[in-house]
Protein backbone atom coordinates (compact mmCIF):
# COMPACT_ATOMS: atom_id res chain seq x y z
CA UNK A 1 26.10 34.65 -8.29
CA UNK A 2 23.66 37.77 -7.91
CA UNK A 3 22.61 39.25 -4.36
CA UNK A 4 19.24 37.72 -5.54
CA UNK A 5 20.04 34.47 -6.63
CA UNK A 6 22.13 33.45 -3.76
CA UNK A 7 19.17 35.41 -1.33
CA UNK A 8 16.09 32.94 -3.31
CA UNK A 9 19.51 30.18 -2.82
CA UNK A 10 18.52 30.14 0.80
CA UNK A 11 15.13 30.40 0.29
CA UNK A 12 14.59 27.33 -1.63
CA UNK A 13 16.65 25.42 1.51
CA UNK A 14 14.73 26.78 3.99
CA UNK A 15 11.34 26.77 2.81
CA UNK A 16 10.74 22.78 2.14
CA UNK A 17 12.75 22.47 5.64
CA UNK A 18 10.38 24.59 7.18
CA UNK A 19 7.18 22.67 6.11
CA UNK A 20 8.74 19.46 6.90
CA UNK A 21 9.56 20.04 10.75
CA UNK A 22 6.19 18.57 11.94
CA UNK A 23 5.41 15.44 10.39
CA UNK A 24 2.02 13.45 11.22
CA UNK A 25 4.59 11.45 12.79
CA UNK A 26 4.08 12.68 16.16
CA UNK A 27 0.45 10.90 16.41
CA UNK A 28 -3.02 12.38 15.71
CA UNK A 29 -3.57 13.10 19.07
CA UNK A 30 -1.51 16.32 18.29
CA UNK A 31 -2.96 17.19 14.85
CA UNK A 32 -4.49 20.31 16.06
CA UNK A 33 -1.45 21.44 18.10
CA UNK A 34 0.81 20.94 14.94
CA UNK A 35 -1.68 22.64 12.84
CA UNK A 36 -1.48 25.23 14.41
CA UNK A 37 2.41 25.66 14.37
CA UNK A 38 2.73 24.78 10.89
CA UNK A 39 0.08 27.46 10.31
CA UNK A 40 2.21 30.34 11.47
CA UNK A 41 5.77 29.17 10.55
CA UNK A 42 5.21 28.46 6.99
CA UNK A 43 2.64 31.67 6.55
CA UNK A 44 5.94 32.91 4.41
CA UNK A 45 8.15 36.81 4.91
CA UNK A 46 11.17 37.78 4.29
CA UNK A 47 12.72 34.60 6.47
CA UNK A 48 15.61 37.72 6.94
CA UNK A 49 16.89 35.57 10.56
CA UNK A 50 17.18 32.27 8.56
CA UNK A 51 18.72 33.82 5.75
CA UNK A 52 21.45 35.48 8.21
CA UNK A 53 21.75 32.29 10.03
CA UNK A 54 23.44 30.51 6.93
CA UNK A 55 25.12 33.41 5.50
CA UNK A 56 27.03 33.77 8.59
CA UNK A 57 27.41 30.06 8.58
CA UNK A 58 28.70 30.28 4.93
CA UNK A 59 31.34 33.22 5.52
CA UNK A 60 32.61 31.12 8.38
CA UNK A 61 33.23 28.15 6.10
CA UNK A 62 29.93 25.97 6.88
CA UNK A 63 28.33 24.82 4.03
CA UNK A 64 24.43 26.46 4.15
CA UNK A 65 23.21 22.83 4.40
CA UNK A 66 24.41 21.64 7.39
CA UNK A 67 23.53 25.02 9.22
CA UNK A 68 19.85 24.52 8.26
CA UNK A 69 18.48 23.13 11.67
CA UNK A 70 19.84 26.19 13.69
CA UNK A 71 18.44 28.43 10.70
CA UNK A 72 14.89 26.74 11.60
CA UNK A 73 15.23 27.00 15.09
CA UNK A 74 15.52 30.59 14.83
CA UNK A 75 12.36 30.63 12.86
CA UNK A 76 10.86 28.56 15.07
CA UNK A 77 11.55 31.50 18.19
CA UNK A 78 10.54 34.23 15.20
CA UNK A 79 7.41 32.66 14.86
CA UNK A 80 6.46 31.63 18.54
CA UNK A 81 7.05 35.33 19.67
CA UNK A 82 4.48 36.72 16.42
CA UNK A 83 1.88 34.29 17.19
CA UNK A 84 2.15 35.75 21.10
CA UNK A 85 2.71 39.23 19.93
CA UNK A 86 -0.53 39.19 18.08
CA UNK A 87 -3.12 38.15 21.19
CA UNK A 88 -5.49 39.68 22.99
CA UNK A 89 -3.68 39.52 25.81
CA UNK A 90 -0.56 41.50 23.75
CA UNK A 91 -1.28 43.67 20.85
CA UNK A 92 -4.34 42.23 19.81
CA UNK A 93 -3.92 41.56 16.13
CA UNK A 94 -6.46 39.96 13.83
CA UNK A 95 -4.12 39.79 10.52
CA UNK A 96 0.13 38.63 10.14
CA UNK A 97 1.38 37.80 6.68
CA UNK A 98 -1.76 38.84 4.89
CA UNK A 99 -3.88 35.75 6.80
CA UNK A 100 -5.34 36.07 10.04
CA UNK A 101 -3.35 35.49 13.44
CA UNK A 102 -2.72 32.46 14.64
CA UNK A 103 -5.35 32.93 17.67
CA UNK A 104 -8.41 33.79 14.76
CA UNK A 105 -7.98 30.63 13.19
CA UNK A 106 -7.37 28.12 15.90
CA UNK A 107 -8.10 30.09 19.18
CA UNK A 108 -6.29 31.31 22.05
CA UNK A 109 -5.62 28.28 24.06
CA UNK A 110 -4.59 26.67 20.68
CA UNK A 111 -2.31 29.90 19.61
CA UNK A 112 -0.76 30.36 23.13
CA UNK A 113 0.25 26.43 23.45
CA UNK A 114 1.14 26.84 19.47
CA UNK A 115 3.80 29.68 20.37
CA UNK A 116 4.79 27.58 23.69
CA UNK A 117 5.98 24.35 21.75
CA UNK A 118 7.53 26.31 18.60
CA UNK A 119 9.97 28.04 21.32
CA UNK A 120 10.53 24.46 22.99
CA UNK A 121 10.94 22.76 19.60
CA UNK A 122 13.34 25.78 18.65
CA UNK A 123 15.95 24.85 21.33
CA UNK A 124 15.44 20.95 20.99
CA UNK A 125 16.17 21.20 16.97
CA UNK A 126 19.53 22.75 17.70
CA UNK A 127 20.35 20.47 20.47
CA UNK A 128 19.55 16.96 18.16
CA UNK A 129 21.40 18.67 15.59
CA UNK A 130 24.45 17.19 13.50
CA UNK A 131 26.88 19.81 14.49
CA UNK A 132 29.81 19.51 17.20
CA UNK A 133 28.67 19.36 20.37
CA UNK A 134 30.42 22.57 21.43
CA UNK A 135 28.56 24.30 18.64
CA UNK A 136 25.22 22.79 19.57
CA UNK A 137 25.66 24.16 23.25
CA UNK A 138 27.24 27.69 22.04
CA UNK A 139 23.98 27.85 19.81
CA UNK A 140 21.37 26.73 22.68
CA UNK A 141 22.89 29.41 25.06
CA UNK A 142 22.65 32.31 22.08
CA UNK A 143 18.95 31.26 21.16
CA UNK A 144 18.25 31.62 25.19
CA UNK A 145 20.19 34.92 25.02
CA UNK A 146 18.43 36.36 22.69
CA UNK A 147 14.52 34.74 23.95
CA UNK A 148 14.89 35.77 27.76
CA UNK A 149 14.86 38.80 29.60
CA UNK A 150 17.56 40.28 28.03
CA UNK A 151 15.43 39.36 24.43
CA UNK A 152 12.35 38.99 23.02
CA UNK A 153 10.59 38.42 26.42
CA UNK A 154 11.99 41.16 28.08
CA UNK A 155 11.40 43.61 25.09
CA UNK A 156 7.54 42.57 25.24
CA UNK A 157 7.38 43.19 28.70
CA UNK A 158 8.90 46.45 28.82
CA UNK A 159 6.53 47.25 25.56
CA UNK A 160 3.55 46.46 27.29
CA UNK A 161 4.51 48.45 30.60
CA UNK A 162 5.09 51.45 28.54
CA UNK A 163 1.54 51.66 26.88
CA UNK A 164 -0.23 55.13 27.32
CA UNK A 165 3.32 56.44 29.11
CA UNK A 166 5.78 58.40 26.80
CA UNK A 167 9.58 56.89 26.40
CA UNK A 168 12.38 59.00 25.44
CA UNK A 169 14.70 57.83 22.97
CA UNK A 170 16.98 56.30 25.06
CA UNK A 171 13.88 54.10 26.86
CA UNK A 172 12.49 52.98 23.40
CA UNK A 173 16.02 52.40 21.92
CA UNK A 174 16.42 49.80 25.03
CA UNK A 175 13.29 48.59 24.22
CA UNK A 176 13.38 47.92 20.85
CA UNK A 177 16.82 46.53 21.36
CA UNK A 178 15.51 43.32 22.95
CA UNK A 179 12.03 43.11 21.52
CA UNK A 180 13.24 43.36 17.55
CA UNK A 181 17.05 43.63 17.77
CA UNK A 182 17.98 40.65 20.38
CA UNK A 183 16.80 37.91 17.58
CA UNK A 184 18.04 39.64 14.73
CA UNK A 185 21.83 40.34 16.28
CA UNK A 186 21.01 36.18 17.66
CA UNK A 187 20.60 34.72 13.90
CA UNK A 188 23.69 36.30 13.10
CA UNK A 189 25.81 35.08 16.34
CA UNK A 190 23.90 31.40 15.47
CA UNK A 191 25.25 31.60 12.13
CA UNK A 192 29.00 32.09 13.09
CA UNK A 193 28.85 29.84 16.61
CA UNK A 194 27.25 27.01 14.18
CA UNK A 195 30.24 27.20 11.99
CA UNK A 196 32.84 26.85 14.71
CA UNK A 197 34.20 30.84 14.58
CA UNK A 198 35.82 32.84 17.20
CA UNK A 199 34.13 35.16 20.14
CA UNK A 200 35.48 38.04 18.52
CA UNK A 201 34.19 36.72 15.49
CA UNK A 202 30.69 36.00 17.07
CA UNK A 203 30.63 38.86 18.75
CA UNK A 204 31.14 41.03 15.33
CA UNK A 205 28.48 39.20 14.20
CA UNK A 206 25.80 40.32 16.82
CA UNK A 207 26.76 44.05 16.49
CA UNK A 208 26.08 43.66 12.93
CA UNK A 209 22.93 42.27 13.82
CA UNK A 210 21.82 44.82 16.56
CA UNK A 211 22.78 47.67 13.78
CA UNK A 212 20.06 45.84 11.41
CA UNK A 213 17.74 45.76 13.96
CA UNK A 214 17.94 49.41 15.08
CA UNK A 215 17.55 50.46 11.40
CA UNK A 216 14.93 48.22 10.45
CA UNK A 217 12.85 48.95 13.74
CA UNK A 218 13.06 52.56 13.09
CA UNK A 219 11.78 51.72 9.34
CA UNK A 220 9.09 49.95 10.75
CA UNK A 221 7.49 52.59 12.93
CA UNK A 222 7.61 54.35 9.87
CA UNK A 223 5.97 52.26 7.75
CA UNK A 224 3.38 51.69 10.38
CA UNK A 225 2.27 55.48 9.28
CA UNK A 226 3.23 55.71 5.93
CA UNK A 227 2.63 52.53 4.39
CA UNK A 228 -0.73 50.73 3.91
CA UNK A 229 -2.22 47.54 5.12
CA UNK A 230 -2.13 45.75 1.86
CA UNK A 231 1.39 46.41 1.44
CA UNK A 232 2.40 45.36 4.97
CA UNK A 233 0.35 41.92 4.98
CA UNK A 234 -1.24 43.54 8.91
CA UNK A 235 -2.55 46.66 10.77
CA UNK A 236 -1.33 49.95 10.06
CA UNK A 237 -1.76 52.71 13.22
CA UNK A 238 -1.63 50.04 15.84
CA UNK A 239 0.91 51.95 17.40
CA UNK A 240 -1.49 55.14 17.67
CA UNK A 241 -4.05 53.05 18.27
CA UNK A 242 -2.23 51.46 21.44
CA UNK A 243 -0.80 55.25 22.52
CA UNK A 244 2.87 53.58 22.07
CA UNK A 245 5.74 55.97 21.75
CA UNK A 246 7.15 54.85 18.22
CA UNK A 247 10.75 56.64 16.64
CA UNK A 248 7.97 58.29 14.17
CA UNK A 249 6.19 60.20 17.14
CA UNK A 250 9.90 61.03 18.78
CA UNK A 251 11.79 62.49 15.63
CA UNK A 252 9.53 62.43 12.48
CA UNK A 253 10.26 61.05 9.40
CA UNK A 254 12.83 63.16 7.99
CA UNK A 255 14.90 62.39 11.05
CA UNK A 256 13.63 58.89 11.35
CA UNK A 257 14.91 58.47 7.78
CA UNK A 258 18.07 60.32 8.44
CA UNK A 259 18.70 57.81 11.73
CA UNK A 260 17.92 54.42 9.26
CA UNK A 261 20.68 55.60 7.08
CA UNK A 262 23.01 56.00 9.46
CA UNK A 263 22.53 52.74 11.44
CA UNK A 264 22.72 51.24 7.60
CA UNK A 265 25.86 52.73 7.24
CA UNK A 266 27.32 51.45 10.19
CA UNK A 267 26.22 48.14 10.04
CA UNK A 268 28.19 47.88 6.34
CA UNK A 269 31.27 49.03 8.00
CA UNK A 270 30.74 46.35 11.27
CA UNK A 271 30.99 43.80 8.61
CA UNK A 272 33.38 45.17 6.09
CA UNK A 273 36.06 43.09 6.63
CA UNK A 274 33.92 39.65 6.22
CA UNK A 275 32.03 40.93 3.45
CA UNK A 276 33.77 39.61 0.58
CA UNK A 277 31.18 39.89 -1.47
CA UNK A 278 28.69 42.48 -0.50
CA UNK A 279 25.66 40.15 0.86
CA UNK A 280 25.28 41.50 4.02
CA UNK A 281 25.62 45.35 2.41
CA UNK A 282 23.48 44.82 0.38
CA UNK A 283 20.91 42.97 2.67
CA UNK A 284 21.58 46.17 5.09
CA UNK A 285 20.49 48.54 2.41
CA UNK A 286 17.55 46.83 0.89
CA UNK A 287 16.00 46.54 4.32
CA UNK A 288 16.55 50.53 4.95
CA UNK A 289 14.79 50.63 1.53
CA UNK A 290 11.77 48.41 2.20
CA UNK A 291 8.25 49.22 1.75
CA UNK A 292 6.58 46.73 3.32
């Protein structure tokens, strides 16, 4: 099997599992609510945390399948923290994914209660999972890990605090670290806790994921100047715009590029001895590589 056919492999598992996590089921009294969440987690991407979710699962001897719930709740936080990310109140985004935010379309209220209940619905879809119990709580306690202070939460906050005031590396490495880097290192820990593995094994996992996330933040900020909105699918110069210290205003693109490469590199080696056969490599390098 090719990088890409075992790559669109997980896409065609996650994708109808995706659309089907809120049913009209729940009542009409909540049409608008799920609307709204639906909206926003099946608006598409690269589904990169999903995908590393049951790759991890799969090196660690879980069949993709059965790993799907924890590889939607992980969505399910992705999602919740873009549809926040994008308010008024935060970055104040009008377009994600090529369509406009979540809080154009539905309003704020809508969007804020939208990216409250995907977060909520994230923990409760590992926790009514199939897997052991011992995985389910290992999982829960990652997902929190990686949402808190220590993650996504703490990451905004400290992004917010730093508008208009210049960081030095070290600050906006931190930074980026929980905002970008604490999900992407979580999918990966998901992935092996799901599938019963080790700490050590686990723990491999999230440095492999932290390295991804350091690279493809630093890509980011550059593509945020060099790339164009059509390409990206939202705003280019927001990070001007907001007077945000970026890696591209620190080192410059030559260096910027220099520093992706490197993280890249490292990240292969992290995983070399669980790479069999070159997934995670190649994911690695493709992201360094991305345009958009």
């Amino acid at each position: 099997m090719t990088w890409d056919e075992r790559y669109q492999g997980y896409l065609d598992l996650l994708e109808p599992a995706l659309k089907g996590c809120f049913g009209s089921e729940r009542g009409y009294e909540f049409d608008g609510l799920l609307d709204a969440m639906d909206y926003s987690l099946t608006a598409g991407g690269k589904r990169i945390r999903p995908v590393l979710v049951l790759e991890f699962a799969r090196l660690n001897g879980l069949e993709p399948e059965k790993a799907l719930p924890v590889a939607c709740a992980v969505e399910m936080l992705h999602t919740y923290s873009l549809i926040h990310d994008d308010l008024p109140c935060m970055d104040d985004d009008d377009l994600r994914r090529a369509k406009p935010t979540n809080h154009k379309v539905f309003g704020e209220s809508t969007a804020v209660l939208a990216g409250d209940a995907l977060q909520a619905e994230a923990f409760g879809t590992i926790l009514r999972s199939p897997l052991p119990v011992e995985a389910r709580a290992k999982c829960a306690e990652i997902l929190a890990g990686a949402a808190g202070v220590d993650g996504i939460c703490g990451g905004q906050f400290m992004d917010l605090s730093a508008e208009g005031h210049a960081l030095n590396g070290e600050e906006l490495s931190a930074l980026q670290g929980r905002k970008t880097g604490a999900l992407l290192a979580g999918a990966c820990m998901l992935g092996a806790a799901a599938a019963g593995a080790g700490e050590k094994t686990v723990e491999t996992a999230g440095q492999y994921g932290a390295q991804l996330g350091a690279a493809f933040q630093i890509r980011d900020d550059m593509l945020d100047v060099m790339s164009t909105e059509s390409e990206l699918g939202k705003p280019i110069g927001s990070d001007k715009r907001d007077r945000k210290s970026t890696f591209m205003s620190l080192y410059g693109e030559d260096k910027c590029d220099k520093m992706v490469r490197e993280i890249t590199e490292a990240a292969c080696s992290t995983v070399k001895g669980m790479d069999a056969d070159g997934f995670l490599t190649e994911l690695a390098r493709r992201l360094a590589g991305r345009r958009k």
